[in-house]
PDB file of N, CA and C in Angstrom:
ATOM      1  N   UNK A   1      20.604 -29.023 127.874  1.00  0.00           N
ATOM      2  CA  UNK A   1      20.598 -27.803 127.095  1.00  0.00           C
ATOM      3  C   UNK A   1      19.287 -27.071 127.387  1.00  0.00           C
ATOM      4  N   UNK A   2      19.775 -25.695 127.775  1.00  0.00           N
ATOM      5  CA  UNK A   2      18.204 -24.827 127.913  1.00  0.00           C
ATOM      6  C   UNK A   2      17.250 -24.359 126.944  1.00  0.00           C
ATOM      7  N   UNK A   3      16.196 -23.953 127.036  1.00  0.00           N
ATOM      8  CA  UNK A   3      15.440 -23.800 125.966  1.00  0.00           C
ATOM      9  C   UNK A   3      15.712 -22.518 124.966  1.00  0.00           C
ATOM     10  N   UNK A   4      16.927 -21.582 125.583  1.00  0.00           N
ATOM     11  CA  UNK A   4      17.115 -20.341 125.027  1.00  0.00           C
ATOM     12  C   UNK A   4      18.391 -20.557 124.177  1.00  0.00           C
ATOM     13  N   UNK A   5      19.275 -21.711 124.377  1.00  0.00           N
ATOM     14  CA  UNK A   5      20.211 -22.337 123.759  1.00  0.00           C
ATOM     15  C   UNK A   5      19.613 -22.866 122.662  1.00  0.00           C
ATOM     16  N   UNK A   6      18.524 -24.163 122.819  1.00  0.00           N
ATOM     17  CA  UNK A   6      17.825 -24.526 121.527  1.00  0.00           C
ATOM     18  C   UNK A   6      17.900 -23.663 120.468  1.00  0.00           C
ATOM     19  N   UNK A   7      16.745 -22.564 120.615  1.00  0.00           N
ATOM     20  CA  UNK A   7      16.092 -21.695 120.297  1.00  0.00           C
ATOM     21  C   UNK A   7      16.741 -20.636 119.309  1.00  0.00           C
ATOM     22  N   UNK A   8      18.340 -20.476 119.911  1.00  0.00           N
ATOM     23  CA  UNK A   8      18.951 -19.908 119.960  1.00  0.00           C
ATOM     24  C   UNK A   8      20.175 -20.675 118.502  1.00  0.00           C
ATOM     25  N   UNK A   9      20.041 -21.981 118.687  1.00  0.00           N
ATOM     26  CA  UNK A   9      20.696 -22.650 117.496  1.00  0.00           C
ATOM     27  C   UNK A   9      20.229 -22.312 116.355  1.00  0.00           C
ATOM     28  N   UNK A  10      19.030 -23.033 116.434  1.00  0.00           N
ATOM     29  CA  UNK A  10      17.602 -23.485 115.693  1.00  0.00           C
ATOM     30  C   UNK A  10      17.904 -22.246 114.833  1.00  0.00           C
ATOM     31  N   UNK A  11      17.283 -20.963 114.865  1.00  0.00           N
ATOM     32  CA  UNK A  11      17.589 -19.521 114.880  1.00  0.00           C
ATOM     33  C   UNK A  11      18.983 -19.361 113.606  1.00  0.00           C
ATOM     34  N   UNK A  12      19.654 -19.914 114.138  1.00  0.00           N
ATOM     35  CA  UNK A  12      21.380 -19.658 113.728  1.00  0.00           C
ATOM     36  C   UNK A  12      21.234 -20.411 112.220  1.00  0.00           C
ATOM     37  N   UNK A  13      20.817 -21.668 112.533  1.00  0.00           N
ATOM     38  CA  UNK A  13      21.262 -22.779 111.575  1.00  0.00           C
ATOM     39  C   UNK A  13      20.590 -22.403 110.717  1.00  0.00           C
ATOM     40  N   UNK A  14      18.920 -22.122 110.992  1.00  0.00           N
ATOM     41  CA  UNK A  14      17.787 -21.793 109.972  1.00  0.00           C
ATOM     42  C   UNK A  14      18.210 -20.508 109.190  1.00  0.00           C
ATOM     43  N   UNK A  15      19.410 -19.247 109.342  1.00  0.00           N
ATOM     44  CA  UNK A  15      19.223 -18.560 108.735  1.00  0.00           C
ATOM     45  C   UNK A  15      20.652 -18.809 107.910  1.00  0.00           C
ATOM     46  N   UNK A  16      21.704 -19.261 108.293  1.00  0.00           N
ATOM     47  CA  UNK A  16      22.887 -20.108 107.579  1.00  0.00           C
ATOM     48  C   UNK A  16      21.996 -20.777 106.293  1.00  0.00           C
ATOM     49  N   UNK A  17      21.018 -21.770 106.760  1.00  0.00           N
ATOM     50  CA  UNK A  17      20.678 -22.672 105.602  1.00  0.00           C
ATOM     51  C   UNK A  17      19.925 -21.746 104.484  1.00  0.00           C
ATOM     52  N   UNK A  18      18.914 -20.954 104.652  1.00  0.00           N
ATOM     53  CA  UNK A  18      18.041 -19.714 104.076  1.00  0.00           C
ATOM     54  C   UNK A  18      19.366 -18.788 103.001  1.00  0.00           C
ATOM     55  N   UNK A  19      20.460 -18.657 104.307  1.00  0.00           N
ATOM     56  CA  UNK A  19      21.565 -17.593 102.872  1.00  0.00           C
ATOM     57  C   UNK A  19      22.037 -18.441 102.077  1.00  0.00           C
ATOM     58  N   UNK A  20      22.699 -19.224 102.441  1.00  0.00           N
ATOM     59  CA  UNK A  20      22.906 -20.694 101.133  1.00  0.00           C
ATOM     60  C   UNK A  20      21.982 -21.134 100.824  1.00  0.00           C
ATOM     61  N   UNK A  21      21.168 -21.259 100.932  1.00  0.00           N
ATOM     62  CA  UNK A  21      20.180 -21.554  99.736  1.00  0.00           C
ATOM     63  C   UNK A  21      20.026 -20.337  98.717  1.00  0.00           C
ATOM     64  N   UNK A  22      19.839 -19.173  99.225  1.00  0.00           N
ATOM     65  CA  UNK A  22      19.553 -18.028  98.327  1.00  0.00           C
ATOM     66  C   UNK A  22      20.649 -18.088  97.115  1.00  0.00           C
ATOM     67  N   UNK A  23      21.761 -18.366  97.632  1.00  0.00           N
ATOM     68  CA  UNK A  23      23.145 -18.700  96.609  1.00  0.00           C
ATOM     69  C   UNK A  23      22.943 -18.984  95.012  1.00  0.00           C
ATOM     70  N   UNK A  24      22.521 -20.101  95.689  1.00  0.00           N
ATOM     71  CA  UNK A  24      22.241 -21.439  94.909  1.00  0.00           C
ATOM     72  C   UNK A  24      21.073 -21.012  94.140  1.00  0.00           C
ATOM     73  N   UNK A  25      19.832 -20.028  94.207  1.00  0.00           N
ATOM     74  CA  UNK A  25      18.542 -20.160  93.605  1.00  0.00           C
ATOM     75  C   UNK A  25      19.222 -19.441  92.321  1.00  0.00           C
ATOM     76  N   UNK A  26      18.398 -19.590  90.978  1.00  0.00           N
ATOM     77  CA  UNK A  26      18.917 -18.573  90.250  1.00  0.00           C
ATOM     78  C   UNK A  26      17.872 -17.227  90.174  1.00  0.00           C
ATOM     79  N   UNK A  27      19.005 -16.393  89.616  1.00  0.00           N
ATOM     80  CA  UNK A  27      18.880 -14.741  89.467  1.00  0.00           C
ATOM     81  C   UNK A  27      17.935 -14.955  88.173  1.00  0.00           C
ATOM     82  N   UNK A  28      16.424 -14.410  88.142  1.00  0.00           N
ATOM     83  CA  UNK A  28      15.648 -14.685  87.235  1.00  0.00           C
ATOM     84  C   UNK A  28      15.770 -12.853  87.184  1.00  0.00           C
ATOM     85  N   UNK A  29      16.045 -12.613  85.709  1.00  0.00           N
ATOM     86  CA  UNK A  29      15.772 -11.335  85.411  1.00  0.00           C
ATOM     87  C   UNK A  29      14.296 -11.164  85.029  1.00  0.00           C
ATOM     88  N   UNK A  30      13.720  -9.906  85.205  1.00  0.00           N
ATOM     89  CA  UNK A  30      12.210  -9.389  84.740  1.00  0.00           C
ATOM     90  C   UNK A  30      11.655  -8.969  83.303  1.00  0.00           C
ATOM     91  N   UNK A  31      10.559  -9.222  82.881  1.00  0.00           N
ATOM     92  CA  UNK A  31      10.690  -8.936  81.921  1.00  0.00           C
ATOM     93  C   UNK A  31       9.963  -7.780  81.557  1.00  0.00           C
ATOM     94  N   UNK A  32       9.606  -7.733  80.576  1.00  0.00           N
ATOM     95  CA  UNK A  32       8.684  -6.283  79.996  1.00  0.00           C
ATOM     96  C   UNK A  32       7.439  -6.049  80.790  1.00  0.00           C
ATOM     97  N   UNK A  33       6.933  -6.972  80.704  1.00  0.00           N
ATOM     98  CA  UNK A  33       5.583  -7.245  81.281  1.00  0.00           C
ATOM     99  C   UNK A  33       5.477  -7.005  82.397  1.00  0.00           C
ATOM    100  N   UNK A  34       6.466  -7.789  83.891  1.00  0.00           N
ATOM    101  CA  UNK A  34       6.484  -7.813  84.529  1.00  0.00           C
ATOM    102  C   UNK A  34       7.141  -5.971  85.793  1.00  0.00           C
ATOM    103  N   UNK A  35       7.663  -5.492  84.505  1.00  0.00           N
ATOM    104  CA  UNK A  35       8.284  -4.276  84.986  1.00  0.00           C
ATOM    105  C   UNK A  35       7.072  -3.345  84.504  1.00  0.00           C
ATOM    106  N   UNK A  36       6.382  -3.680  83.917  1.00  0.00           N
ATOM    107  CA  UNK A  36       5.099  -2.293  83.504  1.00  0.00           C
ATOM    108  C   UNK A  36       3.975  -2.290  84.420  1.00  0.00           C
ATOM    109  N   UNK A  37       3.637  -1.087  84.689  1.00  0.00           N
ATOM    110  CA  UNK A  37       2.955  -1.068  85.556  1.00  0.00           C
ATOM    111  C   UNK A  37       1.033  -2.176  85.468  1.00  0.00           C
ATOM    112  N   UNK A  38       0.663  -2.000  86.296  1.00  0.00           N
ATOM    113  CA  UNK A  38      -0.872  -2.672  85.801  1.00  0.00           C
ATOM    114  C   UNK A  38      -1.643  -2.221  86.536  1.00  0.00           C
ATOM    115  N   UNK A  39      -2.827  -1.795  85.968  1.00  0.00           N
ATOM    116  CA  UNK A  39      -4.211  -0.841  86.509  1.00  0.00           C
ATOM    117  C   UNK A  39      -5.535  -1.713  86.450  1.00  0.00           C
ATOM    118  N   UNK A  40      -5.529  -2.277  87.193  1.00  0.00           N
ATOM    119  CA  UNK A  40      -6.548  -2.868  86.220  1.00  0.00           C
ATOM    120  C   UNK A  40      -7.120  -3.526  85.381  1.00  0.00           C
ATOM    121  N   UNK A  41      -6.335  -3.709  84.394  1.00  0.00           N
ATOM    122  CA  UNK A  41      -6.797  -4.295  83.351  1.00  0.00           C
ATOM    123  C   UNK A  41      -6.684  -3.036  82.234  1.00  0.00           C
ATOM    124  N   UNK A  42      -6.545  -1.918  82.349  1.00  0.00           N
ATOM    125  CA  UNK A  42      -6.706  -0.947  82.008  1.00  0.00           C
ATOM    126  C   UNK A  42      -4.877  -0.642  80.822  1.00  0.00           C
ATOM    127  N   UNK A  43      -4.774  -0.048  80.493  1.00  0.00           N
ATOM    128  CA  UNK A  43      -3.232   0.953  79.868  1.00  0.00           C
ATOM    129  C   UNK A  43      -3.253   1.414  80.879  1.00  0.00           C
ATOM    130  N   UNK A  44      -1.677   2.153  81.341  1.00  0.00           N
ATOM    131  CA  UNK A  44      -1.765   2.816  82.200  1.00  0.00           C
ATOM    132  C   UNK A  44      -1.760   4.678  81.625  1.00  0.00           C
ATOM    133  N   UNK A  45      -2.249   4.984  82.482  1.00  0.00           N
ATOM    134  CA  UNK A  45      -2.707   6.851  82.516  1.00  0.00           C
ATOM    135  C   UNK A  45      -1.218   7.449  82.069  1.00  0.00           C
ATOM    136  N   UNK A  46      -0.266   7.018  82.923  1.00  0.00           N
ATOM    137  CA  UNK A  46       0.828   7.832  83.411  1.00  0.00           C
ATOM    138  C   UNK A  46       2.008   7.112  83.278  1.00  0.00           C
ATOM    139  N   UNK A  47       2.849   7.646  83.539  1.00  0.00           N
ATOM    140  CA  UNK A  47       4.455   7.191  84.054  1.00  0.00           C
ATOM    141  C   UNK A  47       3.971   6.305  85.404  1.00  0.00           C
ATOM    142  N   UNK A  48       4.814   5.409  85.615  1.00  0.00           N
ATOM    143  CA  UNK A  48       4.387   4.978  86.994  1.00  0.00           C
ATOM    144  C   UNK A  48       5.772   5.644  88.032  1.00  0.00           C
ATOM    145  N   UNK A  49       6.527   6.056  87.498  1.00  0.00           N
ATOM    146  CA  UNK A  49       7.849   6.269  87.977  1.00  0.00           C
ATOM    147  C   UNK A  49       7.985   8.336  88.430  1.00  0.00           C
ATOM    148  N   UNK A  50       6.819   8.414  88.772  1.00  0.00           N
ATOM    149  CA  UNK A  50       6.440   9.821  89.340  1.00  0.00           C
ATOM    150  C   UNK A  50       8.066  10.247  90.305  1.00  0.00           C
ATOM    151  N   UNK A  51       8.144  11.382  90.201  1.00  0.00           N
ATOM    152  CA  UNK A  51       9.042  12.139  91.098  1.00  0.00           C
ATOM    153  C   UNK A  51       8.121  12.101  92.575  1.00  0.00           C
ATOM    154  N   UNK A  52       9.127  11.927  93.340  1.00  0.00           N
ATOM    155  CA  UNK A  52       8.864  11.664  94.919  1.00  0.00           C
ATOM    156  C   UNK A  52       9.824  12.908  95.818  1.00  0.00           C
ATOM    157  N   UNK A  53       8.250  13.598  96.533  1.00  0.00           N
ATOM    158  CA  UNK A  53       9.844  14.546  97.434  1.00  0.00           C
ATOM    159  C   UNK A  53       9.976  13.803  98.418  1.00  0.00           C
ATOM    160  N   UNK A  54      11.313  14.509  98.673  1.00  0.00           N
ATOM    161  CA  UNK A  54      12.238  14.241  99.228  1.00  0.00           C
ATOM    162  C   UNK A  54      11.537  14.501 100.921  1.00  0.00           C
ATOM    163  N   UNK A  55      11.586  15.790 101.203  1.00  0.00           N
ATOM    164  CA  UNK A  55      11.198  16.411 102.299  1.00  0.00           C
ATOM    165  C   UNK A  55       9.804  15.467 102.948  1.00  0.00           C
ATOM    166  N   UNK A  56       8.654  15.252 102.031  1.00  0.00           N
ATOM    167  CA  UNK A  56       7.715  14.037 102.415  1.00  0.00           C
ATOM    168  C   UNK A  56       8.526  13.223 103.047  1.00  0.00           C
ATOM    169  N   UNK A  57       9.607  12.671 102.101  1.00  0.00           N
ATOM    170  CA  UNK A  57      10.091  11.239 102.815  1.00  0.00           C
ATOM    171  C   UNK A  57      10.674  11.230 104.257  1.00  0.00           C
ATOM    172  N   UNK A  58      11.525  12.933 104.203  1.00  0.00           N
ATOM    173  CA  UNK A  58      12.158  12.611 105.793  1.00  0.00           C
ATOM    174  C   UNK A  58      11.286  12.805 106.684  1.00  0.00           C
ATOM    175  N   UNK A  59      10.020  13.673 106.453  1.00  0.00           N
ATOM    176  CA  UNK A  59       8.805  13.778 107.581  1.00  0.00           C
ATOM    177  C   UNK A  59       8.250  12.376 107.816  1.00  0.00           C
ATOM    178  N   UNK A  60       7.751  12.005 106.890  1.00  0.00           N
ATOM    179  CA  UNK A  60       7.392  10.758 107.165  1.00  0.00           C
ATOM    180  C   UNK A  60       8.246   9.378 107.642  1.00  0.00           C
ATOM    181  N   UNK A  61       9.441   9.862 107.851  1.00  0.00           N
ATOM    182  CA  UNK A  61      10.404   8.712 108.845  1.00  0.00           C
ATOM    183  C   UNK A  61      10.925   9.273 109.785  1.00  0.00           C
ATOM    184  N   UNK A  62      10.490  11.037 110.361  1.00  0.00           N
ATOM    185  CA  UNK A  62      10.877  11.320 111.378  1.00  0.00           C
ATOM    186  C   UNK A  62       9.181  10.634 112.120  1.00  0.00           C
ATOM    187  N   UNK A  63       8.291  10.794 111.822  1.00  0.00           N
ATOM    188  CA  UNK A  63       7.312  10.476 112.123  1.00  0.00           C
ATOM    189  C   UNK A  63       7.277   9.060 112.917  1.00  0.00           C
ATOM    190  N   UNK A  64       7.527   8.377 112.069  1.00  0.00           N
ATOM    191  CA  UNK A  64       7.573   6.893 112.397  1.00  0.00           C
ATOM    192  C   UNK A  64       8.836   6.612 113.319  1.00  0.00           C
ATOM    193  N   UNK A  65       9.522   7.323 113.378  1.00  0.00           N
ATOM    194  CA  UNK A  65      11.058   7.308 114.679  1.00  0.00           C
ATOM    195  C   UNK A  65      10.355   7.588 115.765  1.00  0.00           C
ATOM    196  N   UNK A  66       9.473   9.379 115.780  1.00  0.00           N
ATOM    197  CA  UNK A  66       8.930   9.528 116.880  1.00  0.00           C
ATOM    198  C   UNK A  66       7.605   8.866 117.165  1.00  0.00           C
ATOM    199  N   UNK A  67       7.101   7.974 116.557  1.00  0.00           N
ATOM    200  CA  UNK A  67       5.754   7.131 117.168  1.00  0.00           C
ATOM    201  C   UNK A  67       6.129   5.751 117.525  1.00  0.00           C
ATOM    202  N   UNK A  68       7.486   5.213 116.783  1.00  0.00           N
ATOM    203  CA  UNK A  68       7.360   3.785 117.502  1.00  0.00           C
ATOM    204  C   UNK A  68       8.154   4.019 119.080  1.00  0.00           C
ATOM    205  N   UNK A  69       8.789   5.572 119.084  1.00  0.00           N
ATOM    206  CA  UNK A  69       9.761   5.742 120.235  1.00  0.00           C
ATOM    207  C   UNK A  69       8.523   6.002 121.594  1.00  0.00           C
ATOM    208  N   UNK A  70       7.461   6.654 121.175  1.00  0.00           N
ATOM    209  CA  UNK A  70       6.351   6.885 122.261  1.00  0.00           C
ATOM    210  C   UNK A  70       5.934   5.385 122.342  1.00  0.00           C
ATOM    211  N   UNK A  71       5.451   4.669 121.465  1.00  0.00           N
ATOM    212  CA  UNK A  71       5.095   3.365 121.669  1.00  0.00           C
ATOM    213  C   UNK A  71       5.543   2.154 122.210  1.00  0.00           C
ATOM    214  N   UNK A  72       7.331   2.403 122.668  1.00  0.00           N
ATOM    215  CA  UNK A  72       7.491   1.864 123.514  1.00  0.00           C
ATOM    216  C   UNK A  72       8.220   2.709 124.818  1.00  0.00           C
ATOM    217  N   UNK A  73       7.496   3.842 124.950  1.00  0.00           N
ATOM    218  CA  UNK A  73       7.683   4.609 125.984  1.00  0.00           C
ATOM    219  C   UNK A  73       6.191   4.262 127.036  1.00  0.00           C
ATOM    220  N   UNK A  74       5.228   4.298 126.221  1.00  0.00           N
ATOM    221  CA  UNK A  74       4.120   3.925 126.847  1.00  0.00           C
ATOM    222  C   UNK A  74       3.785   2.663 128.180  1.00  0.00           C
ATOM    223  N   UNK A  75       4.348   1.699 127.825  1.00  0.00           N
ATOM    224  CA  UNK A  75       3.829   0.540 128.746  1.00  0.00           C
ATOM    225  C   UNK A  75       5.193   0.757 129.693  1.00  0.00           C
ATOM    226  N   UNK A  76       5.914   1.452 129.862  1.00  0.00           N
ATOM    227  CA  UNK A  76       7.411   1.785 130.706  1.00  0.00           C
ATOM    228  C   UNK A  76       6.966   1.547 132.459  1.00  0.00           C
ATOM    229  N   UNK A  77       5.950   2.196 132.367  1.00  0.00           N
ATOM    230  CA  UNK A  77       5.309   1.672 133.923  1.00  0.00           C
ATOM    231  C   UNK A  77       4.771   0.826 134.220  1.00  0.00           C
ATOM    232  N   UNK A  78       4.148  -0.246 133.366  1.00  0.00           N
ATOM    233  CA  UNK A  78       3.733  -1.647 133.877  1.00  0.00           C
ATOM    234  C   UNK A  78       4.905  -2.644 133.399  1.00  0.00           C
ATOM    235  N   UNK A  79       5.769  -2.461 132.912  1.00  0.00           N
ATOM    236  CA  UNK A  79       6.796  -3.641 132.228  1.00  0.00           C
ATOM    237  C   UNK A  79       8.035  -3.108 132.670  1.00  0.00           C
ATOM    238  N   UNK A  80       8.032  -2.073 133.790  1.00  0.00           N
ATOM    239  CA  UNK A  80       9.482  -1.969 134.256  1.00  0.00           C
ATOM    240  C   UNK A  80       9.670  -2.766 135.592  1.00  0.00           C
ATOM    241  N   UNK A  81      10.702  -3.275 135.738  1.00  0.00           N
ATOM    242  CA  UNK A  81      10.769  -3.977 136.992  1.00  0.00           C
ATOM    243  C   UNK A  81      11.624  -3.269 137.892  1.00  0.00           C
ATOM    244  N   UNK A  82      12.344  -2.295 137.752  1.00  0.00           N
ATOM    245  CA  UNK A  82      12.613  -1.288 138.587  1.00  0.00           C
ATOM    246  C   UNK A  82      12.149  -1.307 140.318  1.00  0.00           C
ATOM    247  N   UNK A  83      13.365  -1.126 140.922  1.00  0.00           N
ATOM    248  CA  UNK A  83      13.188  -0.893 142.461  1.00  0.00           C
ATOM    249  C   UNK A  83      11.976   0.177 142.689  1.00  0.00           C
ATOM    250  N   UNK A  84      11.742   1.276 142.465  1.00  0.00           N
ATOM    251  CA  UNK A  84      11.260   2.494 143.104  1.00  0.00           C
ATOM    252  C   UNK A  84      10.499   3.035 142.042  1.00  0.00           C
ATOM    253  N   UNK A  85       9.399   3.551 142.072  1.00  0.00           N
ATOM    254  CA  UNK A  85       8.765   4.293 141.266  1.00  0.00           C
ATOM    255  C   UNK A  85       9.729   5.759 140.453  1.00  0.00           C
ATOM    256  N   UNK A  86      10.532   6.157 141.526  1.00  0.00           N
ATOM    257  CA  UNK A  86      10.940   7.185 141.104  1.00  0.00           C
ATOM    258  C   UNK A  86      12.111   7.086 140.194  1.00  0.00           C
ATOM    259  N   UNK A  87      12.128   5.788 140.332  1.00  0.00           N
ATOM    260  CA  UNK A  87      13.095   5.753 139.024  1.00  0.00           C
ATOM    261  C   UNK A  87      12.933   4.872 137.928  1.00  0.00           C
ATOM    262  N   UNK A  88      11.506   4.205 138.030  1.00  0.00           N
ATOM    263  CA  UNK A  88      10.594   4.599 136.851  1.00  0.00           C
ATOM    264  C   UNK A  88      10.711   5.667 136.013  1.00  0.00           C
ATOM    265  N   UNK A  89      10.054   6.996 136.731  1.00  0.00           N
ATOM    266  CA  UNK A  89       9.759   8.307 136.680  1.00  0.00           C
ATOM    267  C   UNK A  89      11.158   8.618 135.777  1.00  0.00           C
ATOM    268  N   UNK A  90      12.484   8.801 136.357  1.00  0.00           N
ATOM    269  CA  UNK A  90      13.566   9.850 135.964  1.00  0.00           C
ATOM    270  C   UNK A  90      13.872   8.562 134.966  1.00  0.00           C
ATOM    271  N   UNK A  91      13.653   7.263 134.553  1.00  0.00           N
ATOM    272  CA  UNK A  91      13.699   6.676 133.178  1.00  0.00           C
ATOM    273  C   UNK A  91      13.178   7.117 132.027  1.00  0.00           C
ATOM    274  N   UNK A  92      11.831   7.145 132.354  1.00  0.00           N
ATOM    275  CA  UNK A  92      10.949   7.898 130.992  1.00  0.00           C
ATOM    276  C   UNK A  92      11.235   9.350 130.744  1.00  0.00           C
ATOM    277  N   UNK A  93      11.673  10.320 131.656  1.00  0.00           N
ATOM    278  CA  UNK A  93      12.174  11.492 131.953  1.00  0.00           C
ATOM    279  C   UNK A  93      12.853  11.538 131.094  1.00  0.00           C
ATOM    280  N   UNK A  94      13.993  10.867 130.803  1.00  0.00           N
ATOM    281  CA  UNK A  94      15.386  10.799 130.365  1.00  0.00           C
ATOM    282  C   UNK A  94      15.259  10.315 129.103  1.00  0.00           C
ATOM    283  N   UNK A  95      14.245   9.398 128.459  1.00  0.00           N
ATOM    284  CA  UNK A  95      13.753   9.051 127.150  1.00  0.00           C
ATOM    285  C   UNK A  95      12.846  10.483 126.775  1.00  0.00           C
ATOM    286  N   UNK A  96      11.965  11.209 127.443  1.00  0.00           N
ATOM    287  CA  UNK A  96      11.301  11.755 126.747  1.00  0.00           C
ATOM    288  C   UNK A  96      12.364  13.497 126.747  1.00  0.00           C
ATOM    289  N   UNK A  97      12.791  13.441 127.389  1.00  0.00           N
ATOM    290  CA  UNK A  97      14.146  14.517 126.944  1.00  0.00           C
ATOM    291  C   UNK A  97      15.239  14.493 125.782  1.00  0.00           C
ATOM    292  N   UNK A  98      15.558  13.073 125.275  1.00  0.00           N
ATOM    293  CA  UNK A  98      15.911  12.511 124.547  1.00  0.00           C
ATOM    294  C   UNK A  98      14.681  12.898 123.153  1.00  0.00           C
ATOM    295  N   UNK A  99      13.982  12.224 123.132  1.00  0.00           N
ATOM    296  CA  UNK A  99      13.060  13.004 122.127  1.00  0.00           C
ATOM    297  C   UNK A  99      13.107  14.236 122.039  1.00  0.00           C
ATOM    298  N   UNK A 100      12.519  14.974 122.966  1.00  0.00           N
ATOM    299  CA  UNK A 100      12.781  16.471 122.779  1.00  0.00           C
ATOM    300  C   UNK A 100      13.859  17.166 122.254  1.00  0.00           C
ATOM    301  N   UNK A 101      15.027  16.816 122.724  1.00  0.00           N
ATOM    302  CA  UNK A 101      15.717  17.275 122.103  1.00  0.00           C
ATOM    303  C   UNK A 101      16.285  16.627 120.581  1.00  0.00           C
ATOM    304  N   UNK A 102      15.808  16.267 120.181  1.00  0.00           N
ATOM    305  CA  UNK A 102      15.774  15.414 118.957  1.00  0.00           C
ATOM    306  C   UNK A 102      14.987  15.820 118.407  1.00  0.00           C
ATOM    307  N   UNK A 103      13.797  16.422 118.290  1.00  0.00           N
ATOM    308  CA  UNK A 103      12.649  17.167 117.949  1.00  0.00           C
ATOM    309  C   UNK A 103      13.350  18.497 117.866  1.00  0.00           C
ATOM    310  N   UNK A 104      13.864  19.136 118.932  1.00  0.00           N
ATOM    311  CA  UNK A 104      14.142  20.297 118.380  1.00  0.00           C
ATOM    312  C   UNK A 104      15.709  20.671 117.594  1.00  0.00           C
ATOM    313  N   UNK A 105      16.343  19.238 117.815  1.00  0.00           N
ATOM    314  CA  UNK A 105      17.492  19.612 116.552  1.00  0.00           C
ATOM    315  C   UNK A 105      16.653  19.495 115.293  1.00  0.00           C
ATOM    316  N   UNK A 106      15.910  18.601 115.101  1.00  0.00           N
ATOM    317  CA  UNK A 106      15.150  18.594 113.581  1.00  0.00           C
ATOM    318  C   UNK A 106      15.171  19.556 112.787  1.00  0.00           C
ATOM    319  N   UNK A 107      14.152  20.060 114.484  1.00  0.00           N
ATOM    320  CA  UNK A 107      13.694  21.559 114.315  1.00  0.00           C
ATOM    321  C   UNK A 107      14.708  22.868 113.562  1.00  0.00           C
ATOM    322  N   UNK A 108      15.513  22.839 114.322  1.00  0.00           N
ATOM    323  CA  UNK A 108      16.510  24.075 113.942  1.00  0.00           C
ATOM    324  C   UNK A 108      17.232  23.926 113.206  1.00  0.00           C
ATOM    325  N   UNK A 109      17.251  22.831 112.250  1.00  0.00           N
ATOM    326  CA  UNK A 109      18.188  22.142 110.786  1.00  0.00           C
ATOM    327  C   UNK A 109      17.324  22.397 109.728  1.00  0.00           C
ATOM    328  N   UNK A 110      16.159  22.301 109.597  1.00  0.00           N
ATOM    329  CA  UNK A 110      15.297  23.139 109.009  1.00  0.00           C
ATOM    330  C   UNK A 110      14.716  21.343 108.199  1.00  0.00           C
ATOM    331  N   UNK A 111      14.958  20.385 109.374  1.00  0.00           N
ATOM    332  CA  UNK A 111      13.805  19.330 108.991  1.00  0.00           C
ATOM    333  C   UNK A 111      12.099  19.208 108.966  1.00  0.00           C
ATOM    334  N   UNK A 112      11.901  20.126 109.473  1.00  0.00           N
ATOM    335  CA  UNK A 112      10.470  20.252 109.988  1.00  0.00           C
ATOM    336  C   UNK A 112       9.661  21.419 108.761  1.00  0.00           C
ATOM    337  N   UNK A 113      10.224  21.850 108.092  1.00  0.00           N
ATOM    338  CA  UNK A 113      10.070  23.134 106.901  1.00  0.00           C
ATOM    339  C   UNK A 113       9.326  22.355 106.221  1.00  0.00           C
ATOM    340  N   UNK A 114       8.224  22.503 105.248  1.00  0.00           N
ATOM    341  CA  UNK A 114       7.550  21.971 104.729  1.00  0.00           C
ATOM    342  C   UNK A 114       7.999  22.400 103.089  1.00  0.00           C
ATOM    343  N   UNK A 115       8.092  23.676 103.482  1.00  0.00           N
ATOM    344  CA  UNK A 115       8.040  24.814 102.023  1.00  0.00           C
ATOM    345  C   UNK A 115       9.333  25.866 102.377  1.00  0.00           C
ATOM    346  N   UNK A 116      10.337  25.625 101.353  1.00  0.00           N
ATOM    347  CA  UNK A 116      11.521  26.521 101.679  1.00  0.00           C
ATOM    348  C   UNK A 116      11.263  28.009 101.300  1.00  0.00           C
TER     349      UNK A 116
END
């Protein structure tokens, strides 16, 4: 048996045993205490349960789409094993067109608006 078979069980069985077990644990509800917020040591100031926009949230996960997508666009030329440089080249081409145009549908849906 190869080591990617092992590995590959091991993997399987360990997360089979992890969901049955979860089964089996019991559902501990929360209590007062544990659901109120804590400052410190302090009372708290405020509500802890503030209104959240919306528009923040989708910037900030278009954000993180387009930085982990550059981040593994980056090392594309030392970790490609590719025949020819040039098709290296028309790979990342074809990812970073892909962005772009993904950037500018955002764009013209009116994801990128900060203030309507």
């Amino acid at each position: 048996m190869n080591l990617l078979a092992t590995v590959m069980i091991i993997a399987v069985t360990l997360s089979f045993i992890l969901a049955i077990v979860s089964f089996w644990l019991p559902q501990l509800s929360p209590d007062y205490e544990k659901l109120s917020p804590y400052e410190c040591g302090f009372d708290p100031l405020g509500t802890a349960r503030l209104p959240f926009s919306l528009r923040f949230f989708l910037i900030a996960i278009l954000f993180l789409l387009f930085d982990l997508e550059i981040a593994l666009l980056l090392p594309l030329p030392w970790g490609d094993q590719l025949t020819t440089p040039l098709l290296t080249f028309i790979w990342a081409t074809a990812v970073l067109v892909l962005l772009t145009l993904g950037l500018v549908y955002e764009w013209t849906q009116g994801g990128l608006e900060w203030a309507e």
